[in-house]
PDB file of N, CA and C in Angstrom:
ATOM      1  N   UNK A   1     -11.815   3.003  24.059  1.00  0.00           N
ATOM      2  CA  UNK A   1     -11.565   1.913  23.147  1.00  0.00           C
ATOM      3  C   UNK A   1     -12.122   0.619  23.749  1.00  0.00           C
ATOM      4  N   UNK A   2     -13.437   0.663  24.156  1.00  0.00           N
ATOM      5  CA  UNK A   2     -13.828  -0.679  24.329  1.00  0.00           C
ATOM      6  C   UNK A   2     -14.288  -1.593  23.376  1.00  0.00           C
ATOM      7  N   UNK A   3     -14.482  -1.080  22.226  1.00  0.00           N
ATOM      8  CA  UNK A   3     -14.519  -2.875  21.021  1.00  0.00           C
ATOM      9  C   UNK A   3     -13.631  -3.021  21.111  1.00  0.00           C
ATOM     10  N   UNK A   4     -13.354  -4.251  21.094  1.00  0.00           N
ATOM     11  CA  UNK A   4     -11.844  -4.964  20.723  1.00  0.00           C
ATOM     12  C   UNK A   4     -11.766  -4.992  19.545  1.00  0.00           C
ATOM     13  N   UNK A   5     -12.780  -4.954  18.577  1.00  0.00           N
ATOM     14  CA  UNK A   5     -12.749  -5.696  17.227  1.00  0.00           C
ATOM     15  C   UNK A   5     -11.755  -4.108  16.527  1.00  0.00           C
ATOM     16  N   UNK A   6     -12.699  -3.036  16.849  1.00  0.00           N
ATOM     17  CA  UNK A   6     -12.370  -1.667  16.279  1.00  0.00           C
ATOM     18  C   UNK A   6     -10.852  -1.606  16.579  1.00  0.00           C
ATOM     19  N   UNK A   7     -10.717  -2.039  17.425  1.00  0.00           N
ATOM     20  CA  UNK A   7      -8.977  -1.833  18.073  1.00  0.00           C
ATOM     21  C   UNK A   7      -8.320  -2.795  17.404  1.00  0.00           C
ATOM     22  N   UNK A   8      -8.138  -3.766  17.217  1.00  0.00           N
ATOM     23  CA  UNK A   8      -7.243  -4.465  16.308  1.00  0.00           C
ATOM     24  C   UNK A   8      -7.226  -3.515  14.937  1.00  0.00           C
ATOM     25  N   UNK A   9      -8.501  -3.360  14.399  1.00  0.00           N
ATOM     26  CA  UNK A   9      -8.430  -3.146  12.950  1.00  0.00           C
ATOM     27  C   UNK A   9      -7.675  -1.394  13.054  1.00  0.00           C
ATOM     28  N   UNK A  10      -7.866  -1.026  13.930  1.00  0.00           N
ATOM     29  CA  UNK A  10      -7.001   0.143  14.300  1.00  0.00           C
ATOM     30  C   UNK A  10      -5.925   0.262  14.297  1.00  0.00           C
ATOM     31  N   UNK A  11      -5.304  -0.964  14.745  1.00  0.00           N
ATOM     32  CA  UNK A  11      -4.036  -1.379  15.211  1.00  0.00           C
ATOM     33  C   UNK A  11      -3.299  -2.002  14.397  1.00  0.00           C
ATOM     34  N   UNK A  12      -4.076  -2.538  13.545  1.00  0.00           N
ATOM     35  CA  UNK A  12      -3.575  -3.303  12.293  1.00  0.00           C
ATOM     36  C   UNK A  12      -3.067  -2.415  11.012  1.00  0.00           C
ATOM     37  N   UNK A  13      -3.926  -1.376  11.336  1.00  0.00           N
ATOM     38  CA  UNK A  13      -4.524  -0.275   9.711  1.00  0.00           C
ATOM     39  C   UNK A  13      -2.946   0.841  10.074  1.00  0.00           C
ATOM     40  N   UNK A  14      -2.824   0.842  11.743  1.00  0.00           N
ATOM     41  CA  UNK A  14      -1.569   2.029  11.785  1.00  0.00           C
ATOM     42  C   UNK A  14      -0.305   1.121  10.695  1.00  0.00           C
ATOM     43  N   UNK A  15       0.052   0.191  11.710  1.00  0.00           N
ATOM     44  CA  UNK A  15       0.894  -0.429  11.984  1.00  0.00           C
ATOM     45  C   UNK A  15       1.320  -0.525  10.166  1.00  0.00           C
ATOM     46  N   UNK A  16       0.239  -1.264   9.679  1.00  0.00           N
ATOM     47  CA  UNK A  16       0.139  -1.180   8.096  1.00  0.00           C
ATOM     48  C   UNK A  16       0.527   0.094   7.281  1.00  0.00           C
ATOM     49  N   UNK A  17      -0.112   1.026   7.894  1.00  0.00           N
ATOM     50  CA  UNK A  17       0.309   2.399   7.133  1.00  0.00           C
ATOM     51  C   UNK A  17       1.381   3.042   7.443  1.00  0.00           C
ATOM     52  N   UNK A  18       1.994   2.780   8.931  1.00  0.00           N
ATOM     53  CA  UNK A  18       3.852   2.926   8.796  1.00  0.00           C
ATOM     54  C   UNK A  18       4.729   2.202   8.269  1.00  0.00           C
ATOM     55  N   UNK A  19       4.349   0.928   7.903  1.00  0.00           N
ATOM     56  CA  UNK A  19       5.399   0.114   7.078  1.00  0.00           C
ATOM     57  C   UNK A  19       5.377   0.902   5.249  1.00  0.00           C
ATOM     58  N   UNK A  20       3.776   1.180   5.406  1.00  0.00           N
ATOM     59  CA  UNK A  20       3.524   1.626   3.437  1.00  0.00           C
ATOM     60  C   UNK A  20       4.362   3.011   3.921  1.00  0.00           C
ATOM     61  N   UNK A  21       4.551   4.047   4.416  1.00  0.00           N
ATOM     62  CA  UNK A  21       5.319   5.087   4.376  1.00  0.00           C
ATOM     63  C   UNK A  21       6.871   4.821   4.478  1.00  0.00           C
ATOM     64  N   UNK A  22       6.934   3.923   5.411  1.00  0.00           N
ATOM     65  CA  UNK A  22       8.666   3.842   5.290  1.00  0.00           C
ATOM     66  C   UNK A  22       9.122   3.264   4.074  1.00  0.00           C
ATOM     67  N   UNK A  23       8.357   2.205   3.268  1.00  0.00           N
ATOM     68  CA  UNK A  23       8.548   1.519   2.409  1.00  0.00           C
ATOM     69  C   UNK A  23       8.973   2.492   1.474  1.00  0.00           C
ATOM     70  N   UNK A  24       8.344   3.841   1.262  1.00  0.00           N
ATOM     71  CA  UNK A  24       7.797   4.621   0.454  1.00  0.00           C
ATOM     72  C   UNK A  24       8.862   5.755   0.009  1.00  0.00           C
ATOM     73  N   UNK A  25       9.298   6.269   1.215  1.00  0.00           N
ATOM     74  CA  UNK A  25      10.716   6.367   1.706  1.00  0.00           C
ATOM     75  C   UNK A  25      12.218   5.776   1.192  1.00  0.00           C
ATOM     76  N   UNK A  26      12.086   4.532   1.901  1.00  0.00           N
ATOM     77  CA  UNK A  26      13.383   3.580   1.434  1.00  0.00           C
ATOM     78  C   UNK A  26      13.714   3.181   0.480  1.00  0.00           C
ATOM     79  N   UNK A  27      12.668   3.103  -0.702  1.00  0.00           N
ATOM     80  CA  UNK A  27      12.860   2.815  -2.206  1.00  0.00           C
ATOM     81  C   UNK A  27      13.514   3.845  -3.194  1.00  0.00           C
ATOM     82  N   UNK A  28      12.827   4.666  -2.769  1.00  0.00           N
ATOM     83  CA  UNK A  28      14.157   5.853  -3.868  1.00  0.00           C
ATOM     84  C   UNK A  28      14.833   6.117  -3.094  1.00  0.00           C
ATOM     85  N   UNK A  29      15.452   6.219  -2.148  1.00  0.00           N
ATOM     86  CA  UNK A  29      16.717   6.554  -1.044  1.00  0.00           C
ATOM     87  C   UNK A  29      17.600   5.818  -1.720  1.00  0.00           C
ATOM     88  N   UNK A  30      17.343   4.179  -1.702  1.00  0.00           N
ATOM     89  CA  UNK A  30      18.043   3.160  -1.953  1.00  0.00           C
ATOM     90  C   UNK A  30      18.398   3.075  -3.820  1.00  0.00           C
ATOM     91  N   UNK A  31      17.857   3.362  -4.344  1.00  0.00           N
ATOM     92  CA  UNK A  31      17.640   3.934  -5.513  1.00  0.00           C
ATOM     93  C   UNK A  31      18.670   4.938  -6.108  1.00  0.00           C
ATOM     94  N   UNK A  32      18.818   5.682  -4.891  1.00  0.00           N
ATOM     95  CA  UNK A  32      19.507   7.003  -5.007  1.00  0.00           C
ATOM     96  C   UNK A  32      21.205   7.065  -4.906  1.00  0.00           C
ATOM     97  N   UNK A  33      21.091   5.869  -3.402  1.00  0.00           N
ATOM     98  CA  UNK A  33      22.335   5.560  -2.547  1.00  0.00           C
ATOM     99  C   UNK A  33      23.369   4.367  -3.401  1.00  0.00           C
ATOM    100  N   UNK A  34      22.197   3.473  -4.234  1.00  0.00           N
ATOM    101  CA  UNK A  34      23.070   2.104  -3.584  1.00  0.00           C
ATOM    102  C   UNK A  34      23.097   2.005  -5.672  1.00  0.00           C
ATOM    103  N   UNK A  35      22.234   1.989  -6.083  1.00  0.00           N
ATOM    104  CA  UNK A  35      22.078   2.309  -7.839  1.00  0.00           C
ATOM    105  C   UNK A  35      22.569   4.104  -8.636  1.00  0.00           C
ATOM    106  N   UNK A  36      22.978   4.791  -7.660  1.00  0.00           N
ATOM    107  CA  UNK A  36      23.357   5.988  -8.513  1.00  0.00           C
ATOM    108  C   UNK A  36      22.090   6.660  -9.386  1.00  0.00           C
ATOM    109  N   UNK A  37      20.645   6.541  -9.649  1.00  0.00           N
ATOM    110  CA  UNK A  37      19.756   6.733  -9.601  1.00  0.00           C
ATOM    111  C   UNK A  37      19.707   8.445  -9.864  1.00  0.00           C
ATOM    112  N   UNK A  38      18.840   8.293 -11.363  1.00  0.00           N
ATOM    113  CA  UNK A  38      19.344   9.783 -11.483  1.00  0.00           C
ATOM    114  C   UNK A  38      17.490  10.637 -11.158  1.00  0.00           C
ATOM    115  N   UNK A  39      17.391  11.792 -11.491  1.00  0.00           N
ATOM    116  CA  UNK A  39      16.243  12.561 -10.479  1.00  0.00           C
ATOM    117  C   UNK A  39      15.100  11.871 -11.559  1.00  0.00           C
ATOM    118  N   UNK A  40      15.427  11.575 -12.608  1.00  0.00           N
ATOM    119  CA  UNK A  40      14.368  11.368 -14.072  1.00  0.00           C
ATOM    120  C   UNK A  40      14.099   9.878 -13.856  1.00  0.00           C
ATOM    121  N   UNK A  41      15.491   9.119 -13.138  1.00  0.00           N
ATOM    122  CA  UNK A  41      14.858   7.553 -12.935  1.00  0.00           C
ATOM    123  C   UNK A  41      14.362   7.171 -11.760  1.00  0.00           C
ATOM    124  N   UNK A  42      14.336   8.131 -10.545  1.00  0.00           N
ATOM    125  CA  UNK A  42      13.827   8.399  -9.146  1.00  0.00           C
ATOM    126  C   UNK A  42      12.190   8.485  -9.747  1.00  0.00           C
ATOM    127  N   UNK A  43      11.693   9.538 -10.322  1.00  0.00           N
ATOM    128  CA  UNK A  43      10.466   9.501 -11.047  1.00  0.00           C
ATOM    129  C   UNK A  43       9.866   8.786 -11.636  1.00  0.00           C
ATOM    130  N   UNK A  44      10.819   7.766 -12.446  1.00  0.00           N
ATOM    131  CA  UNK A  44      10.240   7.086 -13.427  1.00  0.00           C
ATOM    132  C   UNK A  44       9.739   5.883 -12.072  1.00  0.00           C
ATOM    133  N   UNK A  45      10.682   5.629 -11.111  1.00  0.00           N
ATOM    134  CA  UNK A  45      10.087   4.836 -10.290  1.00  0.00           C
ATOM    135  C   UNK A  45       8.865   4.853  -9.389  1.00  0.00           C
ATOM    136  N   UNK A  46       8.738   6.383  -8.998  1.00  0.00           N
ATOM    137  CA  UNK A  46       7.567   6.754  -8.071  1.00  0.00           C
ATOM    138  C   UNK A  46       6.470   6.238  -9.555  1.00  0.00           C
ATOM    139  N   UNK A  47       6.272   6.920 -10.606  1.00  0.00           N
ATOM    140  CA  UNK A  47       5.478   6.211 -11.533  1.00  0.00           C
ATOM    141  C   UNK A  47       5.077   4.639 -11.474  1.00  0.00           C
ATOM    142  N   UNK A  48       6.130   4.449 -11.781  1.00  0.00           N
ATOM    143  CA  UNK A  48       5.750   2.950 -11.972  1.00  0.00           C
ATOM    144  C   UNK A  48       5.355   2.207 -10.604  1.00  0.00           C
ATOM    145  N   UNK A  49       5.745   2.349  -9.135  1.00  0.00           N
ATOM    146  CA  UNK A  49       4.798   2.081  -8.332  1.00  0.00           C
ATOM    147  C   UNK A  49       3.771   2.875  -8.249  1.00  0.00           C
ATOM    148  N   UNK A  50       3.102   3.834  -8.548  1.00  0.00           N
ATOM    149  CA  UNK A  50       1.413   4.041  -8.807  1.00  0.00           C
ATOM    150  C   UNK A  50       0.686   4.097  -9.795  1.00  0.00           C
ATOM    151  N   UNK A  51       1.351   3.782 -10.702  1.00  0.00           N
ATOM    152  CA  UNK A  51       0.600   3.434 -11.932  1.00  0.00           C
ATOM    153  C   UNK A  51      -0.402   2.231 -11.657  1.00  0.00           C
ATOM    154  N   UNK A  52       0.214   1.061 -11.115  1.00  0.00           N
ATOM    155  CA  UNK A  52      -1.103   0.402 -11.208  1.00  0.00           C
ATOM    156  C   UNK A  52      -2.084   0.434 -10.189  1.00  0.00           C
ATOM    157  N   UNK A  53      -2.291   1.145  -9.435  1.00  0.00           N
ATOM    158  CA  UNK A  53      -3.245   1.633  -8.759  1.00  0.00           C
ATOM    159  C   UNK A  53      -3.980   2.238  -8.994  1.00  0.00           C
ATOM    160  N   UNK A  54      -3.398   3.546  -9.960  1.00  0.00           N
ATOM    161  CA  UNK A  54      -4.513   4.303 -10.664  1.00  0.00           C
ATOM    162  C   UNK A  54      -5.608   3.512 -11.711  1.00  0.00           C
ATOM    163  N   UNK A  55      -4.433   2.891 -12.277  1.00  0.00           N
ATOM    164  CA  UNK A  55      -5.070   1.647 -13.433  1.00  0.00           C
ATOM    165  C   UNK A  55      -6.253   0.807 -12.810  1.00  0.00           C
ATOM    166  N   UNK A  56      -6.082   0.132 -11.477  1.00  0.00           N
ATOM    167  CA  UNK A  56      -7.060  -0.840 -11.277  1.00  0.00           C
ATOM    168  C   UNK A  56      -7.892  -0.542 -10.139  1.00  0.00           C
ATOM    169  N   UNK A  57      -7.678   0.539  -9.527  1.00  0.00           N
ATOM    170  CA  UNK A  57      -8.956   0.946  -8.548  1.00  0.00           C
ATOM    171  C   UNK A  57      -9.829   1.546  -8.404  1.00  0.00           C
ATOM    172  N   UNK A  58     -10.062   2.163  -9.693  1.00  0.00           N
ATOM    173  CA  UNK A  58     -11.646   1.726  -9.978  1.00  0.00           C
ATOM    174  C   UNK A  58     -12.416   0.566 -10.499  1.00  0.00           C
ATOM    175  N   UNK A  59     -11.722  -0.030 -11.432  1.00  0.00           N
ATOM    176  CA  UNK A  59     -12.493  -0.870 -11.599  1.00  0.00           C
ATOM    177  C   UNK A  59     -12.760  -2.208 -10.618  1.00  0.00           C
ATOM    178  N   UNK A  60     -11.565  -2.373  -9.567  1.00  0.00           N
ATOM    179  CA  UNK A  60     -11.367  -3.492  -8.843  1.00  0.00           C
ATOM    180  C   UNK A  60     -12.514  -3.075  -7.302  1.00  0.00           C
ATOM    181  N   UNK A  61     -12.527  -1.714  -7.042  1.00  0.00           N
ATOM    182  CA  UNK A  61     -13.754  -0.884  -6.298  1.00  0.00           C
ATOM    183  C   UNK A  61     -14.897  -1.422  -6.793  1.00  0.00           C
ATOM    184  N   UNK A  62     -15.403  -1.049  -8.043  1.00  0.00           N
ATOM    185  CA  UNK A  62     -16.585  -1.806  -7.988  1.00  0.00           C
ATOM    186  C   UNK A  62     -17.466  -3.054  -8.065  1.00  0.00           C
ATOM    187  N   UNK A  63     -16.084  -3.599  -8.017  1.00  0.00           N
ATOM    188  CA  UNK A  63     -16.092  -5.202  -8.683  1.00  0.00           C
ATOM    189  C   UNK A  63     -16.097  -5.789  -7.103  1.00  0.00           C
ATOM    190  N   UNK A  64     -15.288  -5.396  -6.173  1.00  0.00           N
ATOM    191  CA  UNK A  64     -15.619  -5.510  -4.425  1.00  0.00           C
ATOM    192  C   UNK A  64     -16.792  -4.705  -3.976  1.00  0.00           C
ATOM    193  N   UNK A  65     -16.887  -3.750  -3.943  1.00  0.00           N
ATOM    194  CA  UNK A  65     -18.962  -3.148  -3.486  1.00  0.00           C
ATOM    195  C   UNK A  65     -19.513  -4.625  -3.204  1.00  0.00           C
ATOM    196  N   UNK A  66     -19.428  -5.628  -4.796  1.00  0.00           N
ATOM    197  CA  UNK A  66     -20.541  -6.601  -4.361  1.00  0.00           C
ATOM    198  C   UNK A  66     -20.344  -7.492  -3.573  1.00  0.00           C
ATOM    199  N   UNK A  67     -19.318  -7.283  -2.885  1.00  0.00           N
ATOM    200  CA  UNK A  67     -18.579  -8.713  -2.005  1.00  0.00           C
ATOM    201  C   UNK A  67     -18.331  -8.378  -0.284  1.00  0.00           C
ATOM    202  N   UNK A  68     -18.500  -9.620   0.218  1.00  0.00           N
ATOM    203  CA  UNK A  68     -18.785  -9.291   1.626  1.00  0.00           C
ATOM    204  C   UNK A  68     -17.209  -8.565   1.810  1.00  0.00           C
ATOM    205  N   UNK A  69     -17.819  -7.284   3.237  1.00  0.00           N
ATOM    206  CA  UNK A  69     -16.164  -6.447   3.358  1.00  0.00           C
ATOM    207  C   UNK A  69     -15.308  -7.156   4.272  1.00  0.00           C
ATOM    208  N   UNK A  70     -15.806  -7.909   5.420  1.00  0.00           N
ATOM    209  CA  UNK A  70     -14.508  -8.439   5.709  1.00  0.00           C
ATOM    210  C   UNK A  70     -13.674  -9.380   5.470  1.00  0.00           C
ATOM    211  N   UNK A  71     -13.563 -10.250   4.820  1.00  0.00           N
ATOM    212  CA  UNK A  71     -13.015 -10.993   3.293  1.00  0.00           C
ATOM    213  C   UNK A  71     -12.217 -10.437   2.357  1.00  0.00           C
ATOM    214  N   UNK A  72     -12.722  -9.122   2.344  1.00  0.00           N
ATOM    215  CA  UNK A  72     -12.167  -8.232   1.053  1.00  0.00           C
ATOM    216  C   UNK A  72     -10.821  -7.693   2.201  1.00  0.00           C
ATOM    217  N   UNK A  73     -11.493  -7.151   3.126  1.00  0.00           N
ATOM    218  CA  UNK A  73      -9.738  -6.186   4.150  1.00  0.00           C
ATOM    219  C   UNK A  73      -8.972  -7.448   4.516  1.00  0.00           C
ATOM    220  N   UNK A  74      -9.360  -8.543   5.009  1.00  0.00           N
ATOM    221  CA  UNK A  74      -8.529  -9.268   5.607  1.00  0.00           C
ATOM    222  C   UNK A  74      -7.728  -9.540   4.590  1.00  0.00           C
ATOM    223  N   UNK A  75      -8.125 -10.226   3.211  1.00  0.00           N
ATOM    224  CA  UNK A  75      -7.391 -10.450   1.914  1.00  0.00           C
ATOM    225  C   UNK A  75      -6.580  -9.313   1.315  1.00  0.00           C
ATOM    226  N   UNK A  76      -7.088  -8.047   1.307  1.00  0.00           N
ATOM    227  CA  UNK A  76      -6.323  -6.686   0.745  1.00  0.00           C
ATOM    228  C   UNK A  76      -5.272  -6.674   1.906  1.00  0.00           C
ATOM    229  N   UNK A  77      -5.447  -6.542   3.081  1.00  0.00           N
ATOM    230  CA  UNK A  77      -4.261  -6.444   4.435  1.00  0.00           C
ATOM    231  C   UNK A  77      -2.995  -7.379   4.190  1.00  0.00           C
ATOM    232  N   UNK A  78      -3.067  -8.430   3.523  1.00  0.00           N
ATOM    233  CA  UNK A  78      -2.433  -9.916   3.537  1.00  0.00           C
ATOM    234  C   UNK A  78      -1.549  -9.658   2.204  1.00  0.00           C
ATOM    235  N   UNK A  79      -2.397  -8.590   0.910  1.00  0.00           N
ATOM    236  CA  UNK A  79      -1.564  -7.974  -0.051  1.00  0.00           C
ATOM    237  C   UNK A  79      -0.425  -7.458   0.135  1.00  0.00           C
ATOM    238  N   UNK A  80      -1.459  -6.162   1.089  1.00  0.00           N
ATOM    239  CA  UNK A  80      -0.443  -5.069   1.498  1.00  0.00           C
ATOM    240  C   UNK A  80       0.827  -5.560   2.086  1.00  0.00           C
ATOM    241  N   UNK A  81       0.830  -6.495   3.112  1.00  0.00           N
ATOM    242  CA  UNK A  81       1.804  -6.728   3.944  1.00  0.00           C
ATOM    243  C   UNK A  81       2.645  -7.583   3.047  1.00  0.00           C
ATOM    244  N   UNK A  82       2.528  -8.013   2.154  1.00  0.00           N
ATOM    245  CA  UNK A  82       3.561  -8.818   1.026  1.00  0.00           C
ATOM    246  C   UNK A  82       4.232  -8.368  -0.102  1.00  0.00           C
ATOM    247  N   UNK A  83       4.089  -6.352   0.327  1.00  0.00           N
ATOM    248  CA  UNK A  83       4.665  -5.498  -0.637  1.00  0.00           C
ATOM    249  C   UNK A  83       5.912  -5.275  -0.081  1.00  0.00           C
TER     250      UNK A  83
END
């Protein structure tokens, strides 16, 4: 691991992707535990957080292609972390 640069964004990208799994986790748990949350409204929730993802990443993919990439991760990273 001698870039430094590769190692942050390494380090950044884990760190990022264990918070999106626990997050991922803790929402219907809490759902389940703390709202009484039945198996049909547990679903309806996993839905409705990926629905708009499916909805906008394609078109928001090609609409970034034309744009410089590190601008685009630093700004998408700054999303992510405000979910």
């Amino acid at each position: 691991m001698r870039n430094g640069d590769f190692l942050r964004l390494w380090s950044g990208q884990t760190i990022s992707q264990f918070g999106s799994q626990i997050s991922g986790l803790a929402l219907p748990l809490l759902a389940i535990l703390v709202l009484d949350a039945s198996a049909f409204e547990v679903a309806a929730l996993g839905v409705a957080e990926f629905l708009p993802f499916i909805l906008f990443s394609l078109p928001a993919g090609a609409w970034v292609d034309r744009l410089r990439r590190r601008p685009i991760l630093i700004v998408a990273d700054w999303g992510g972390a405000s979910r």
